[in-house]
Protein backbone atom coordinates (compact mmCIF):
# COMPACT_ATOMS: atom_id res chain seq x y z
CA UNK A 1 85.05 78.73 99.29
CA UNK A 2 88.25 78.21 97.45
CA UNK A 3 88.84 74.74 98.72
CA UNK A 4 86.21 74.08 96.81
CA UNK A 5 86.93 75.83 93.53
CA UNK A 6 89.48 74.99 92.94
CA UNK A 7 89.80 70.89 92.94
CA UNK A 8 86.96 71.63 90.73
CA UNK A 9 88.36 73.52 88.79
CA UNK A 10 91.48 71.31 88.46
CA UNK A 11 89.68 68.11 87.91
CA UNK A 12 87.29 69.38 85.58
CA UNK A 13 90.50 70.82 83.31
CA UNK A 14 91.58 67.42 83.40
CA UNK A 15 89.00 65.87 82.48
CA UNK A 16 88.30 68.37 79.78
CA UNK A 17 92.25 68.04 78.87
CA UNK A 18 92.40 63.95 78.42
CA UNK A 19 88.95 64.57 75.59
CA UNK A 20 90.37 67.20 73.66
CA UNK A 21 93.87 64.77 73.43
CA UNK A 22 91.74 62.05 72.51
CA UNK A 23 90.43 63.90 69.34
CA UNK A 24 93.74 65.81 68.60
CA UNK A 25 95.74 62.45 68.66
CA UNK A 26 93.65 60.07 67.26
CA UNK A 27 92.11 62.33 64.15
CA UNK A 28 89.87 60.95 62.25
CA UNK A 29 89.67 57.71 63.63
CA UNK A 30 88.25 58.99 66.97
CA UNK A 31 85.12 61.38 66.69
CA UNK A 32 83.59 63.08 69.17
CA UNK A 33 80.93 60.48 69.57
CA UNK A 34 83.87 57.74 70.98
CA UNK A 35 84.71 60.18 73.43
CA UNK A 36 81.10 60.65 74.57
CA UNK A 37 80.92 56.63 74.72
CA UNK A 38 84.34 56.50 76.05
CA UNK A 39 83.92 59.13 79.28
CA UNK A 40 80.31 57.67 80.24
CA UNK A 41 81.75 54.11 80.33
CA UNK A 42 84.65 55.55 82.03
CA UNK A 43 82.43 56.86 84.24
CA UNK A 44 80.17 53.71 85.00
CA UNK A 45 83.45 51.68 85.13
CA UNK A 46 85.24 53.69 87.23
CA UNK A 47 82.78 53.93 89.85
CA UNK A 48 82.15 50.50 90.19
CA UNK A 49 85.59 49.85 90.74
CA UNK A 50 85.24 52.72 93.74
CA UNK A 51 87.20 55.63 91.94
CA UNK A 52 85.24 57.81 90.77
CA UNK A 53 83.16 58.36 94.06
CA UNK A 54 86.36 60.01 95.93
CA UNK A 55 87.21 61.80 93.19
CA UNK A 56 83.60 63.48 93.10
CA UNK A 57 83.74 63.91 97.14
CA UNK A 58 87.13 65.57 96.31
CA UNK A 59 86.41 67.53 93.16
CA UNK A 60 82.82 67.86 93.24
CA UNK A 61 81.40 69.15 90.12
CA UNK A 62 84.36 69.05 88.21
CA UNK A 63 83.91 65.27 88.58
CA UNK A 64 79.89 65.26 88.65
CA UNK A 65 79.43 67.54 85.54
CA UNK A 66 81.93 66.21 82.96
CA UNK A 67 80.07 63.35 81.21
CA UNK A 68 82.20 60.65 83.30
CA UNK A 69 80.12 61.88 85.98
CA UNK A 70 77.25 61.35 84.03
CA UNK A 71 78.04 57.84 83.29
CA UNK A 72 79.21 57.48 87.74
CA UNK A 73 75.77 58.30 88.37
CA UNK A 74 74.14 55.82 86.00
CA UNK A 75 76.28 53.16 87.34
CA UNK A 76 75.90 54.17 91.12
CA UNK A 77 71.99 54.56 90.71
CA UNK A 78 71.49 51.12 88.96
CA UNK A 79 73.88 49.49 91.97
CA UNK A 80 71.94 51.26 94.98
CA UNK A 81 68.79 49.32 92.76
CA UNK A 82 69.54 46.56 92.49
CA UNK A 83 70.09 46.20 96.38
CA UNK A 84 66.59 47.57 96.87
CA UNK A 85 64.69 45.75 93.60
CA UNK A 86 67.03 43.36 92.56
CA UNK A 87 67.67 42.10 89.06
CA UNK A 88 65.16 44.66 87.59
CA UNK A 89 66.94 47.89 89.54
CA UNK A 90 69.55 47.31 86.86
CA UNK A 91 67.80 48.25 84.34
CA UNK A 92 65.45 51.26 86.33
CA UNK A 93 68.19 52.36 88.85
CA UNK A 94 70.31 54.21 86.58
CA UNK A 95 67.55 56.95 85.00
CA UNK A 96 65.88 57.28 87.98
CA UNK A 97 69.00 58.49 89.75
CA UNK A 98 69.83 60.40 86.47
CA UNK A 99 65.90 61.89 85.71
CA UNK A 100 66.16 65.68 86.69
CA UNK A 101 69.15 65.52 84.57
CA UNK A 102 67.93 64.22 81.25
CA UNK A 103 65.24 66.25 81.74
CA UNK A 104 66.87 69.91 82.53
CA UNK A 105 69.30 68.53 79.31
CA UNK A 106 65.98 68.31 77.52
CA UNK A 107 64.15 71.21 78.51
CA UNK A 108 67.24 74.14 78.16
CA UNK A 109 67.62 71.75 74.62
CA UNK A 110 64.18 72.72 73.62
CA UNK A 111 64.28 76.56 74.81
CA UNK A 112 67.79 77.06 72.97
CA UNK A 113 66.64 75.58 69.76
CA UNK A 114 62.61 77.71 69.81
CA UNK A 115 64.65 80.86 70.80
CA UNK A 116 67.55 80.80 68.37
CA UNK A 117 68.07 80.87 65.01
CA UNK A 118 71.00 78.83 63.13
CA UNK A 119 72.93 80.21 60.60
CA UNK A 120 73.82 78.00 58.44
């Protein structure tokens, strides 16, 4: 159980580590929306260049959660599609493989903004 914790937990920190630099160091010139950008194109980049998919066999979901992993399973879907649909996998392959994602993100979105109230 541990050897699995923890390379999570390690990679994750990491990950989480290298964002929070980017904003500290580059204030105001880098908001949190470049970093967004930034990880998920990381994340697409890096696993078509055959990184990131050790580091999520290694780390698991402190590689798959982050949004790097986001953007590695984008890239990976729309690569497995285009081998099966061609040109037009591309452009489908990435949100089908990311679907019950976007969709639990929009869901738990909509059930934390009808059952809370901002103060504000």
């Amino acid at each position: 159980m541990f050897e699995q914790i923890i390379p999570a937990f390690v990679v994750g920190g990491l990950i989480c580590i290298v964002g929070q630099l980017l904003m500290d160091l580059t204030k105001p010139t880098f908001t949190p929306a470049h970093v967004l950008v930034t990880f998920v194109t990381g994340g697409a980049v890096l696993g078509a260049l055959g990184v990131y998919g050790p580091l999520v066999k290694f780390a698991g979901a402190g590689a798959s959660v982050p949004l790097s992993g986001f953007g590695y399973s984008l890239a990976k879907g729309a690569i497995e599609a285009v081998g099966e649909k061609g040109l037009i996998g591309a452009f489908s392959g990435g949100v089908e493989a990311t679907a019950v994602g976007i969709a639990a993100a929009v869901f738990f979105g909509y059930l934390v903004s009808v059952t809370f109230n901002p103060k504000g």
